[in-house]
N, C-alpha and C. Protein backbone atom coordinates (compact mmCIF):
# COMPACT_ATOMS: atom_id res chain seq x y z
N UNK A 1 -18.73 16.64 5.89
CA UNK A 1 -18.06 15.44 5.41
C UNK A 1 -16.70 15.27 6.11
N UNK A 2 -15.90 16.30 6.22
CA UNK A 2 -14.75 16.02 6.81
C UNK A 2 -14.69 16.04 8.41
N UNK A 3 -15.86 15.81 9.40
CA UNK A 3 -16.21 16.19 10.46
C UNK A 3 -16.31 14.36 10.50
N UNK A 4 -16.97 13.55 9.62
CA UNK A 4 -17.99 12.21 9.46
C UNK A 4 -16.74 11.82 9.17
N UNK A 5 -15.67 12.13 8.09
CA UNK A 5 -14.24 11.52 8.15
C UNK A 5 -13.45 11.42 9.25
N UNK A 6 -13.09 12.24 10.05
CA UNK A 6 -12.28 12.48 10.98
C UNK A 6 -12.61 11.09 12.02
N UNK A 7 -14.12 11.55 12.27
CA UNK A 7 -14.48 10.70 13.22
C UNK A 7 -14.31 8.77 12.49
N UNK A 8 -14.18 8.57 11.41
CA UNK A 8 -14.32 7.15 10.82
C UNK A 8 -12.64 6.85 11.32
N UNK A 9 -11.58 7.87 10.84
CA UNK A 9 -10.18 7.42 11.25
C UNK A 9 -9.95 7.64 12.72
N UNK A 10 -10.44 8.24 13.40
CA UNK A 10 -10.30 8.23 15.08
C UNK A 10 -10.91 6.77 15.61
N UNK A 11 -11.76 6.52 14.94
CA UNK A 11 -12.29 4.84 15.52
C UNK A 11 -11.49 3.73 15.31
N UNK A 12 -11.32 3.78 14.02
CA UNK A 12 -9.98 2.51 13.59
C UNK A 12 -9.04 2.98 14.43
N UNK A 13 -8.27 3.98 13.97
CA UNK A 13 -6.74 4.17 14.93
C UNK A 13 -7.22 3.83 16.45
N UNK A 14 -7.83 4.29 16.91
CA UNK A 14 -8.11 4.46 18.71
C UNK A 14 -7.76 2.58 18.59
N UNK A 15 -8.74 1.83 17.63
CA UNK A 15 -8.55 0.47 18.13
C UNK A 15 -6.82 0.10 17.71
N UNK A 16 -6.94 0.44 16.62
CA UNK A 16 -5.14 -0.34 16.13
C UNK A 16 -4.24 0.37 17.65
N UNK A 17 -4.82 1.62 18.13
CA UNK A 17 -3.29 1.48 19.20
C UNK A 17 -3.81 0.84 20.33
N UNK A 18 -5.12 0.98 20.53
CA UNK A 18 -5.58 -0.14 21.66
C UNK A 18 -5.07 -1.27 21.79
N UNK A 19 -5.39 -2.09 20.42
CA UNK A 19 -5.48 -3.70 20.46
C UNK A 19 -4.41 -3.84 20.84
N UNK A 20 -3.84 -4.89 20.85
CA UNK A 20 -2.56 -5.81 21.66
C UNK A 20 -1.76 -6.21 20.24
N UNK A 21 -2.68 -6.78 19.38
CA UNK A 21 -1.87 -7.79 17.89
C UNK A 21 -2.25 -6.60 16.93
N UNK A 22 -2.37 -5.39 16.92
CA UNK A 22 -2.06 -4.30 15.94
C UNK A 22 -1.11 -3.19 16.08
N UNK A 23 -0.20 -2.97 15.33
CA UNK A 23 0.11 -1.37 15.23
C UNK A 23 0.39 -0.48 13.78
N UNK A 24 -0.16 0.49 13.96
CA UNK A 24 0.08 1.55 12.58
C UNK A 24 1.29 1.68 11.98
N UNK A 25 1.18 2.05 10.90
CA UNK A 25 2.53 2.12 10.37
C UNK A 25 2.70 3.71 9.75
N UNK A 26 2.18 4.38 10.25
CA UNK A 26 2.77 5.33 10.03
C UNK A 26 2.65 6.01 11.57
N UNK A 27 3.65 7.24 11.36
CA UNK A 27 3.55 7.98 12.93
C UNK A 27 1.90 8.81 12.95
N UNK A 28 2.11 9.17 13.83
CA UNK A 28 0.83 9.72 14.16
C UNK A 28 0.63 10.77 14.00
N UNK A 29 1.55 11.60 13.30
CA UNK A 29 0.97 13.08 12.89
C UNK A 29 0.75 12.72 11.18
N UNK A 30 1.06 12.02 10.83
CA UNK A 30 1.26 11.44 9.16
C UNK A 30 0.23 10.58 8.52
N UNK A 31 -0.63 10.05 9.90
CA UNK A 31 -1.88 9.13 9.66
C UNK A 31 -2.99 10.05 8.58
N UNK A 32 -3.19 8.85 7.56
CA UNK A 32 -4.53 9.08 6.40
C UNK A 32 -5.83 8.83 7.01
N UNK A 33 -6.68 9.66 6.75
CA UNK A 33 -7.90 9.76 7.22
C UNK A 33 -8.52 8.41 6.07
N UNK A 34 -8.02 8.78 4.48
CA UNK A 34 -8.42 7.95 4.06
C UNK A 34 -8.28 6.38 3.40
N UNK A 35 -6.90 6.43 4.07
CA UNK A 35 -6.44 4.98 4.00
C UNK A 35 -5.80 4.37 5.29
N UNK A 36 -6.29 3.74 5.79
CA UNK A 36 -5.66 3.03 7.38
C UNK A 36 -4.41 1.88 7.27
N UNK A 37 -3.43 2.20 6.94
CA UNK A 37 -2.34 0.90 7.02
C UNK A 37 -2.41 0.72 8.48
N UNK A 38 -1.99 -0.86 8.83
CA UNK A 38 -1.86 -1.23 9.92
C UNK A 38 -1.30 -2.53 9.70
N UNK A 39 -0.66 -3.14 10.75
CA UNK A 39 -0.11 -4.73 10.46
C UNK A 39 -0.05 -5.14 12.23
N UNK A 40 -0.19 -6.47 11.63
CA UNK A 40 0.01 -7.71 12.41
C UNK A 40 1.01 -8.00 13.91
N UNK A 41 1.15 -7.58 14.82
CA UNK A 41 3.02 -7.78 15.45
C UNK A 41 3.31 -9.13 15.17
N UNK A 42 1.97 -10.09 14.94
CA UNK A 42 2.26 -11.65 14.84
C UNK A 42 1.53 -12.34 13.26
N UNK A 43 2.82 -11.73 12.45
CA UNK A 43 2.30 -11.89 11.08
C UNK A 43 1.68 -13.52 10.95
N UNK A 44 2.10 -14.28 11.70
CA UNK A 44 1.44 -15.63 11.60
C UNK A 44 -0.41 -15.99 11.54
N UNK A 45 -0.78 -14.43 12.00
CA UNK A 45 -1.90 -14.56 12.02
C UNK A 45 -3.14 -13.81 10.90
N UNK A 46 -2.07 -13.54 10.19
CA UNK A 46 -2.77 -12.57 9.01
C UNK A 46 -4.00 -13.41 8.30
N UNK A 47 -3.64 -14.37 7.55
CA UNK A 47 -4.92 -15.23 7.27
C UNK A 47 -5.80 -15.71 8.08
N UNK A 48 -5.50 -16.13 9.42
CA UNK A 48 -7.15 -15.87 10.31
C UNK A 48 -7.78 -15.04 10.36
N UNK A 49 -6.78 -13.34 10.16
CA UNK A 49 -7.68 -11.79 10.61
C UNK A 49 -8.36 -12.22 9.10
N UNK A 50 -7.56 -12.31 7.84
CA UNK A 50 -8.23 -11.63 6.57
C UNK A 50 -9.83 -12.78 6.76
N UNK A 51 -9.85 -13.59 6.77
CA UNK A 51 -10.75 -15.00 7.07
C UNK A 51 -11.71 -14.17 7.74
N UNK A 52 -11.66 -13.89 8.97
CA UNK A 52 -12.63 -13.17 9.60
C UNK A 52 -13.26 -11.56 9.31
N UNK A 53 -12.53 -11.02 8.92
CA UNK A 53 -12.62 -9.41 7.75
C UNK A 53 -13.61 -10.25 7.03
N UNK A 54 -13.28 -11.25 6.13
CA UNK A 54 -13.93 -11.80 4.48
C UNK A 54 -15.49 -12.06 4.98
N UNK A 55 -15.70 -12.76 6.38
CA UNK A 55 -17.05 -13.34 7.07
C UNK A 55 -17.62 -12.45 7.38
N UNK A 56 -16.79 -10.79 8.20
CA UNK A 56 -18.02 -9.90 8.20
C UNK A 56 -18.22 -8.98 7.03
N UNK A 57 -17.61 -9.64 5.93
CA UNK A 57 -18.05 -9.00 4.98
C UNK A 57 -17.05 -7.20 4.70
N UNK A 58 -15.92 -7.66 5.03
CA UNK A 58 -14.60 -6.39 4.83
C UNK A 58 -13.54 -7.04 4.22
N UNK A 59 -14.00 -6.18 2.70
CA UNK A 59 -13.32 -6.83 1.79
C UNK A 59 -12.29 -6.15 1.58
N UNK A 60 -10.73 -6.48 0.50
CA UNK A 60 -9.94 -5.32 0.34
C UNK A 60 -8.93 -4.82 1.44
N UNK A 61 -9.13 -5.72 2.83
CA UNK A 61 -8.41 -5.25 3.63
C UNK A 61 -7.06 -5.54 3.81
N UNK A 62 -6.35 -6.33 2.77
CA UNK A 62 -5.17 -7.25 2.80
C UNK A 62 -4.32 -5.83 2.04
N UNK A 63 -2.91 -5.65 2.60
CA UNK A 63 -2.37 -4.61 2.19
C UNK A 63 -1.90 -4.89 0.80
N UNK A 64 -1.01 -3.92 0.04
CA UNK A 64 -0.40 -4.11 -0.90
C UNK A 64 0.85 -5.44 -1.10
N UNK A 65 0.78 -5.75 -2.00
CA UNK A 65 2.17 -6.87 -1.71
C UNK A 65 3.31 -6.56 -1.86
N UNK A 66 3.84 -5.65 -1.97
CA UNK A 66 5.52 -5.18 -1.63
C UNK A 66 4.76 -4.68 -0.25
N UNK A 67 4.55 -4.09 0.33
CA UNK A 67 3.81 -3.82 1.64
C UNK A 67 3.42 -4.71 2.78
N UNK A 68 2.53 -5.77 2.49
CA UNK A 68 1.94 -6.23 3.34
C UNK A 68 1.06 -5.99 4.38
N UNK A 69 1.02 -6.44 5.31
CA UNK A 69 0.23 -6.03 6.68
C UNK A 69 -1.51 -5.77 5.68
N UNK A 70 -2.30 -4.19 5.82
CA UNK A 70 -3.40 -4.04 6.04
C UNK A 70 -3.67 -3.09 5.50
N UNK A 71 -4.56 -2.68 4.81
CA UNK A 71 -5.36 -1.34 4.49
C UNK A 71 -6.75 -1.33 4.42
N UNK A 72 -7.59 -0.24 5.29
CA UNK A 72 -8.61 -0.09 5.22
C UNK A 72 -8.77 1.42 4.33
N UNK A 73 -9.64 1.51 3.17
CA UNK A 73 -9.97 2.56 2.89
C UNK A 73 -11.48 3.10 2.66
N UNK A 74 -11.19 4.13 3.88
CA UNK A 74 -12.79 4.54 3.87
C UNK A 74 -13.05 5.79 3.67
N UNK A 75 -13.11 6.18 2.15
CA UNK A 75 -13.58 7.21 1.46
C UNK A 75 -14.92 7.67 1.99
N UNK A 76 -15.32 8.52 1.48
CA UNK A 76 -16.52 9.30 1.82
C UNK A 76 -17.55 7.99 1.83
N UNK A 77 -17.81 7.62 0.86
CA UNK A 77 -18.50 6.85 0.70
C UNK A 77 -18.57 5.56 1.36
N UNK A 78 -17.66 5.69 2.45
CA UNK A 78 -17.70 3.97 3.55
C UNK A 78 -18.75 4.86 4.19
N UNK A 79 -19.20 4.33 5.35
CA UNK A 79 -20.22 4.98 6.21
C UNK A 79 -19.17 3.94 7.40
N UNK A 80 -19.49 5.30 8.74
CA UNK A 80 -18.87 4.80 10.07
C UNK A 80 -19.58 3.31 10.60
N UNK A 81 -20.66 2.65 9.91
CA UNK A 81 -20.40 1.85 10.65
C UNK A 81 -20.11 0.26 9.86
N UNK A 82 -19.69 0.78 8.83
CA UNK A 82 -18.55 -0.14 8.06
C UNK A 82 -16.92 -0.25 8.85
N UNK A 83 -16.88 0.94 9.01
CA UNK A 83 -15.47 0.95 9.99
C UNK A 83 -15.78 0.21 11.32
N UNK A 84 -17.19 0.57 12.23
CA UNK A 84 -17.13 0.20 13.30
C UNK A 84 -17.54 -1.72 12.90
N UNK A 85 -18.01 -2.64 11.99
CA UNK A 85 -17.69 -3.84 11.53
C UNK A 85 -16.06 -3.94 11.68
N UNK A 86 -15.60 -3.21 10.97
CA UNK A 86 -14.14 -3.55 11.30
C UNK A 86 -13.35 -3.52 12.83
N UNK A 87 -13.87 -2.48 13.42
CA UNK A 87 -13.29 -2.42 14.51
C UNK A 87 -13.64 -3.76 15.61
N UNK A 88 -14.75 -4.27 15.01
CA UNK A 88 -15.80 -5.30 16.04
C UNK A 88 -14.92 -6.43 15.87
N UNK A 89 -14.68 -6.75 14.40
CA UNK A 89 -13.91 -7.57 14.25
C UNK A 89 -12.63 -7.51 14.69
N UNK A 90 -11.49 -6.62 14.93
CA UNK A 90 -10.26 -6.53 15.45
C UNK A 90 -10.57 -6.88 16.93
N UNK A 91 -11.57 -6.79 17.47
CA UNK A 91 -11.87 -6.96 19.10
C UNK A 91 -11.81 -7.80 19.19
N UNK A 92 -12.72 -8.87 18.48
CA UNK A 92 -12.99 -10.09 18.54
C UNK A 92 -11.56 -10.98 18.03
N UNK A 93 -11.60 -10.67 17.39
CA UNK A 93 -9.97 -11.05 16.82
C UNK A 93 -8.97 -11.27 17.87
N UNK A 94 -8.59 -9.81 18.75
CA UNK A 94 -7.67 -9.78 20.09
C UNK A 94 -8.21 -10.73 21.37
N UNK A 95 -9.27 -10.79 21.63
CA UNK A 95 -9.79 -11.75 22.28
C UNK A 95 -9.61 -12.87 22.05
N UNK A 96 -9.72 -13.90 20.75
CA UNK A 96 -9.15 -15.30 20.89
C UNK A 96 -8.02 -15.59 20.60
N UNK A 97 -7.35 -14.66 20.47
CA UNK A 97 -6.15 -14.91 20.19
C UNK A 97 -4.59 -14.11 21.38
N UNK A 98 -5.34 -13.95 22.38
CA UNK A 98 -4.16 -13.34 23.40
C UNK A 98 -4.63 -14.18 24.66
């Protein structure tokens, strides 16, 4: 299980430092396997990402509201390719919009 975890937060992060319109918010020795904060650099676009999250069906991803930005949480019970939906979508996302 913690082998199937590791690998679910190495996929999201790899994309949030990839993409262009994401970055983490925490440092990188401090990153949660089981909760992914991340935000926007161009908060103007938060309701198109959540819009497109909601269409492939990734719900929950809107962060806290003293917070903002993003959270993905993928407990044992997400399966990797719930994360990799998410990641498809952040691609697609950076693509029409850079």
């Amino acid at each position: 299980m913690e082998k199937k975890n590791i690998d679910k937060a190495n996929l999201l992060y790899d994309e949030i430092d990839r993409n262009t319109l994401f970055h983490g918010t925490a440092a990188v020795e401090d990153r949660s396997r089981m909760n992914v904060c991340f935000l926007l650099h161009n908060e103007s676009l938060t309701d198109d990402f959540l819009s497109d999250c909601a269409e492939a069906g990734c719900v929950g991803v809107k962060g806290h509201r003293s917070v903002g930005g993003f959270r993905a949480s993928i407990y044992n019970a997400m399966p990797k390719e719930g994360v990799q939906i998410l990641v498809d979508v952040m691609k697609k996302f950076e693509s029409r919009n850079t």
